[in-house]
Protein backbone atom coordinates (compact mmCIF):
# COMPACT_ATOMS: atom_id res chain seq x y z
CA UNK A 1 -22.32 -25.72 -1.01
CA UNK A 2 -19.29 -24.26 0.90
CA UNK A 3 -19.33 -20.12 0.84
CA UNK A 4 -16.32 -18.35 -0.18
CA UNK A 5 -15.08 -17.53 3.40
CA UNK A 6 -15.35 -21.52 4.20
CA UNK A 7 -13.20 -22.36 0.27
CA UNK A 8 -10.63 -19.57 1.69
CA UNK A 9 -10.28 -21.31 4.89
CA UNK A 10 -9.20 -24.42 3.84
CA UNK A 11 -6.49 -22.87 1.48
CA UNK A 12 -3.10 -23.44 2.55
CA UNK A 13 -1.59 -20.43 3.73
CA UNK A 14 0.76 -19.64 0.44
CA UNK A 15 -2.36 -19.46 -1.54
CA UNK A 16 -4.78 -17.54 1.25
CA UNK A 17 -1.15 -15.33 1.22
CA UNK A 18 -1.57 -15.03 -2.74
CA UNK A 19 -5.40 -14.51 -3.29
CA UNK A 20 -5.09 -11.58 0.04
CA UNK A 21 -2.42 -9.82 -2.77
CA UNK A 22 -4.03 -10.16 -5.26
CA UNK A 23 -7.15 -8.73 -4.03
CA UNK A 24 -5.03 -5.80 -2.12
CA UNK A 25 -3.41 -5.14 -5.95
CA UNK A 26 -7.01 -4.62 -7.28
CA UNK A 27 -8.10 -2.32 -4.62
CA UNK A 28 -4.68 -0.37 -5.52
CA UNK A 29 -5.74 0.23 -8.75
CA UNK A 30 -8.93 1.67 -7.91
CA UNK A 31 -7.58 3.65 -5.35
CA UNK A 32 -5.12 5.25 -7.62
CA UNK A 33 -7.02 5.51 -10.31
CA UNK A 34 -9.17 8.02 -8.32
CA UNK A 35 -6.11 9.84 -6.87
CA UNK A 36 -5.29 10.29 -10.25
CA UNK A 37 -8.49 11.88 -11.24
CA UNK A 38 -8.10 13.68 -8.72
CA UNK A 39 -4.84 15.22 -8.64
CA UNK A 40 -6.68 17.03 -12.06
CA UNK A 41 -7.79 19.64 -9.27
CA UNK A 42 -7.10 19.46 -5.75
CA UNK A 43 -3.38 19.33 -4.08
CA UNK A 44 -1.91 16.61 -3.66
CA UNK A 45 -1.55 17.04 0.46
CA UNK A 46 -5.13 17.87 0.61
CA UNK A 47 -5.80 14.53 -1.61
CA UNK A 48 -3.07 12.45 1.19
CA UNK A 49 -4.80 14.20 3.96
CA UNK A 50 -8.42 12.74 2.82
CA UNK A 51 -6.89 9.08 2.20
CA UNK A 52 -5.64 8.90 5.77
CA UNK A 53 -8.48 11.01 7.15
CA UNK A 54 -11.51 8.49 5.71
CA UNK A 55 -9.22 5.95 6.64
CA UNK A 56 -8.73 6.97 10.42
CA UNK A 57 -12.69 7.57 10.54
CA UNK A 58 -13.72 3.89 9.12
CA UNK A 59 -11.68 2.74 12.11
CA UNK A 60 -13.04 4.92 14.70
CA UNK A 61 -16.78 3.72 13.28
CA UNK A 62 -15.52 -0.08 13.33
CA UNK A 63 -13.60 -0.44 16.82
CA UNK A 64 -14.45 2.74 18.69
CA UNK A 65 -14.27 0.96 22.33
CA UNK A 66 -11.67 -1.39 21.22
CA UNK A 67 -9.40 1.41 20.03
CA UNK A 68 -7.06 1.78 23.28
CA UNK A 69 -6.72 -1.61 23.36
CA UNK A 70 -5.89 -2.60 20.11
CA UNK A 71 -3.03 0.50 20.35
CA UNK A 72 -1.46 -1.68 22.27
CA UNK A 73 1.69 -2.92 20.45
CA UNK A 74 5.10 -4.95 21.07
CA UNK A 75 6.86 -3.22 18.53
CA UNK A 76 6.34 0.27 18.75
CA UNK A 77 9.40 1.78 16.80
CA UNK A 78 8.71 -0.68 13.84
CA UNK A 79 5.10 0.31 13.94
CA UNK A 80 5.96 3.97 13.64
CA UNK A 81 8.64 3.16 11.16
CA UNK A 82 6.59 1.29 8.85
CA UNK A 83 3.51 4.13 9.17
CA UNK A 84 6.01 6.49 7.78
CA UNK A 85 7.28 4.70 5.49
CA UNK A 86 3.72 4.74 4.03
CA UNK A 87 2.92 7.86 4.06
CA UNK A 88 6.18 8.52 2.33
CA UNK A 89 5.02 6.08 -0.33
CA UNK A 90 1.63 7.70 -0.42
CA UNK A 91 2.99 11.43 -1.12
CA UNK A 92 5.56 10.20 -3.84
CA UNK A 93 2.42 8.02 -5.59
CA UNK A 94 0.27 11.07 -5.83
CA UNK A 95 2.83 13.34 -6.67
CA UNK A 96 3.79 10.66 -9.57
CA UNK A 97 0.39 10.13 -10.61
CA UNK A 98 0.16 13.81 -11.42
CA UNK A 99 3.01 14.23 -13.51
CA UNK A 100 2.99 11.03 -15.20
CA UNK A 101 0.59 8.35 -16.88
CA UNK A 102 -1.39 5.93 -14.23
CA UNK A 103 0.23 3.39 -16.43
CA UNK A 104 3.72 4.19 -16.75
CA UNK A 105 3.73 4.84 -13.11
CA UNK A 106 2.17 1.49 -12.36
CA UNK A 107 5.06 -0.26 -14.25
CA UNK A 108 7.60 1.42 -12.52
CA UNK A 109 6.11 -0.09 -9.95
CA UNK A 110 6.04 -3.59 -11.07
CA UNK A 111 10.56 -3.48 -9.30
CA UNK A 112 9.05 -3.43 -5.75
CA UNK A 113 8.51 -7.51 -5.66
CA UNK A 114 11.89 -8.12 -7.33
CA UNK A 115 13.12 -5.68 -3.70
CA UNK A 116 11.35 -7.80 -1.68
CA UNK A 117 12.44 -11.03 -2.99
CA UNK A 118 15.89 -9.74 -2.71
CA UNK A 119 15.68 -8.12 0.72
CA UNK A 120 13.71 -11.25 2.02
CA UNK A 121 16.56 -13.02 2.71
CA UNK A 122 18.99 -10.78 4.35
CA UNK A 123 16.03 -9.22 6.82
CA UNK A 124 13.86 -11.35 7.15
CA UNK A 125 16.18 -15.22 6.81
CA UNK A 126 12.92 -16.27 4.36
CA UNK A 127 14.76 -18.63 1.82
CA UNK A 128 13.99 -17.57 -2.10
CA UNK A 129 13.75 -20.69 -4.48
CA UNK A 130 14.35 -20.80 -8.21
CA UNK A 131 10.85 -20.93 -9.06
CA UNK A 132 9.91 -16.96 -7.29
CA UNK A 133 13.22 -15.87 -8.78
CA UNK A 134 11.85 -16.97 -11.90
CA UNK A 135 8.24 -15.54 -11.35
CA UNK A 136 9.58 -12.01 -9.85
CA UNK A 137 12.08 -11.95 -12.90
CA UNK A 138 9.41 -12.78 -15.46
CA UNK A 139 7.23 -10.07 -13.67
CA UNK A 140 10.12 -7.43 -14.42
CA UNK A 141 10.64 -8.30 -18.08
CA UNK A 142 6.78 -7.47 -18.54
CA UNK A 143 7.02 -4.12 -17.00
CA UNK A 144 10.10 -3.22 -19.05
CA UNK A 145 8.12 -4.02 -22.38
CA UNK A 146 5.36 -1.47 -21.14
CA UNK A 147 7.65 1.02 -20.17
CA UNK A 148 9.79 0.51 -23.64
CA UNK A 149 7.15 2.10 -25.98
CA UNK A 150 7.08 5.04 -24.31
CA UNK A 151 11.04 5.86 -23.73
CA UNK A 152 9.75 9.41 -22.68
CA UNK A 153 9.06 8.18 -19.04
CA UNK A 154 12.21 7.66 -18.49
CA UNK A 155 12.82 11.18 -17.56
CA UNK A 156 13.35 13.17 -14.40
CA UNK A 157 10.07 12.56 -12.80
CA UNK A 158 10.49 8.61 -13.45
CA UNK A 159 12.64 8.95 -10.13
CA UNK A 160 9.05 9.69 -8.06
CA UNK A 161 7.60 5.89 -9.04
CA UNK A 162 11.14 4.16 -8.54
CA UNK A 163 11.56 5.89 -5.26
CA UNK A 164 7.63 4.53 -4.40
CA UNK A 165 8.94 0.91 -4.98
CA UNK A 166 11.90 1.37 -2.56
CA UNK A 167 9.69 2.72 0.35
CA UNK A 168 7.33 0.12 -0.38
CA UNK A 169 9.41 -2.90 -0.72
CA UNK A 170 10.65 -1.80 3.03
CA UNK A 171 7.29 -0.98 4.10
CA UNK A 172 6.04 -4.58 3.11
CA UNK A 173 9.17 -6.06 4.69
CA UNK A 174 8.05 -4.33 8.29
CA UNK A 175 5.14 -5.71 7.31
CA UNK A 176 5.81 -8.84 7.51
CA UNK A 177 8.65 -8.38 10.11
CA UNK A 178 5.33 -7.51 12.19
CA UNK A 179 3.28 -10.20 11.26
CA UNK A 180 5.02 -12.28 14.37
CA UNK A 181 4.06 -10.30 17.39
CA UNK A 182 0.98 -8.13 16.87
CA UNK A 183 -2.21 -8.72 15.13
CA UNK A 184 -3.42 -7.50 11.74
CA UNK A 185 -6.01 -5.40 13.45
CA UNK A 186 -3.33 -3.52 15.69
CA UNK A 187 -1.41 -3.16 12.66
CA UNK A 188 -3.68 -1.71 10.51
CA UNK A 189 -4.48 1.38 13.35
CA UNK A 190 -0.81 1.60 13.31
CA UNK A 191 -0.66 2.36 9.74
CA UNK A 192 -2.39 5.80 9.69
CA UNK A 193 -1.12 7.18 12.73
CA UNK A 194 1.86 9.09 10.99
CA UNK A 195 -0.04 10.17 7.30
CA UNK A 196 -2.91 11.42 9.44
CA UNK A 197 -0.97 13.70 12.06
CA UNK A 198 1.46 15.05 9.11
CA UNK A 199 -1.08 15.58 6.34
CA UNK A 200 -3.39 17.28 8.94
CA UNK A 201 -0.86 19.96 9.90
CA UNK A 202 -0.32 20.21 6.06
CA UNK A 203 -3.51 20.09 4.57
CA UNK A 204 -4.91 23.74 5.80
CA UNK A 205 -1.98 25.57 3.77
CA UNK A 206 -3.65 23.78 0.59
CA UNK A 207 -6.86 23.62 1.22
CA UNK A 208 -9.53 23.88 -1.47
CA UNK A 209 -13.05 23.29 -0.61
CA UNK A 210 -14.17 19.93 -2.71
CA UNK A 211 -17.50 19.64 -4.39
CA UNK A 212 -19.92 16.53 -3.58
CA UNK A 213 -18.32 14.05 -6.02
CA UNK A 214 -15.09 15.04 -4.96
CA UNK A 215 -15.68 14.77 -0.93
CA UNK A 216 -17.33 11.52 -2.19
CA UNK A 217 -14.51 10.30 -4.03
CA UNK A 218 -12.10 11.50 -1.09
CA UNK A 219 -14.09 9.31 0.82
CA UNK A 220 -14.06 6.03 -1.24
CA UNK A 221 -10.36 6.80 -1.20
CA UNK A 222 -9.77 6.07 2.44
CA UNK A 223 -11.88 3.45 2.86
CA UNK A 224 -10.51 1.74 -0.44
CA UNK A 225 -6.94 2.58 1.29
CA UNK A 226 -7.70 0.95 4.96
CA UNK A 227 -9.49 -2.29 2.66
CA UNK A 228 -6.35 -2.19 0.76
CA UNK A 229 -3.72 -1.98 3.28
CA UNK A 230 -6.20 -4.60 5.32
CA UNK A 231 -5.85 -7.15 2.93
CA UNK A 232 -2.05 -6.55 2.13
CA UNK A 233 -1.17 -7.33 6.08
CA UNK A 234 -3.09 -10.46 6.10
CA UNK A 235 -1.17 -11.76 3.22
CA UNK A 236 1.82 -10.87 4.86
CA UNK A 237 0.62 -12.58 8.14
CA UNK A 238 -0.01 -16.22 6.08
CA UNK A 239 2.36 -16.00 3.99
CA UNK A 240 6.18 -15.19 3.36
CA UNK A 241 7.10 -12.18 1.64
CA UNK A 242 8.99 -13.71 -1.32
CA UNK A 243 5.33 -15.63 -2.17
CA UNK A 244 3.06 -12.85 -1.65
């Protein structure tokens, strides 16, 4: 019998692409689910400081030596462009998921494929057939009928979740834009470097000491982050942006 790891190898790339989303949308969930939790008591730099700090230390523990070497990138400015661009993301999510419902937020959320459907084809020259326009536009009509019960998100602090899906739809186009000329390991490093220099200047100004299933939770956090973000450049890197 063939393992898992051998099925997923003989996938063609659109649906290794697919099945590396899908998993990266799961770990999302649980990731935000506990930065929602935890937003209930701790700032929300202190909370983006431990995402990128657990996430910076599961690195250091799984390359140490090969650090410098992986650093080593033919893109630089995109690299750094599309680490900010995270951590913007990652600021206006937790600041969203404390003002508003996990779920409201989450279907806000559901306009960042239709951006980088749409955006696909001017940056990146991917062509867009019916059939994704179709999927991505099917996709939005579901997240309007979650949002529509509950008219009252679309208030003020609605503008945090939309503004998420911008920076992400960008950040998954550099993504991709990446995919072409440095490897998913190297990009990965790249994507902590600018959340865990600016939330580490930050994060002493807010500071409040975490009990043991909090620092425990702040843990799981980063790790389910760098997993997360993992999985979401590999789809990018086997598949085009319009079908992941």
């Amino acid at each position: 019998m063939k393992t898992p790891l051998a099925l997923f190898a003989n996938l063609s790339d659109s649906h290794r692409g697919i099945l590396c989303m899908l998993l990266t949308t799961l770990l999302f969930v649980f990731m935000d689910t506990i930065a929602k939790y935890l937003t209930g008591t701790y700032p929300v730099p202190q909370i983006t400081w431990a995402r990128y700090a657990f996430h910076a230390l599961a690195l250091a523990v799984l390359f140490r030596r090969r650090l410098p070497a992986l650093m080593r990138t033919k893109r630089l400015g995109l690299q750094i462009l599309r680490s900010s661009l995270l951590f913007s993301a990652t600021i206006l999510s937790f600041f969203a998921l404390r003002v508003m419902p996990l779920a409201d937020v989450v279907a806000i959320w559901a306009i960042t494929p239709i951006l980088v459907t749409a955006f696909s084809v001017p940056l990146l020259g991917e062509r867009v057939g019916p059939r994704r326009w179709a999927g991505v536009g099917a996709g939005f009509v579901g997240a309007i009928i979650i949002i529509r019960p509950g008219m009252g998100v679309m208030q003020a602090a609605a503008i945090l979740p939309a503004s998420v899906a911008v920076v992400l739809a960008f950040y998954h186009l550099a993504t991709r834009a990446l995919s072409s000329t440095d490897s998913s390991t190297t990009t990965i490093v790249y994507t902590v470097i600018v959340g865990l220099l600016v939330s580490t200047a930050a994060v002493p100004f807010y500071w409040v000491t975490p009990d043991a299933s909090a620092w425990i939770l702040m843990v799981v956090l980063g790790l389910l982050g760098m997993a997360s973000h993992f999985s979401l450049i590999k789809s990018f890197e086997v598949a085009t942006a319009a079908t992941v």
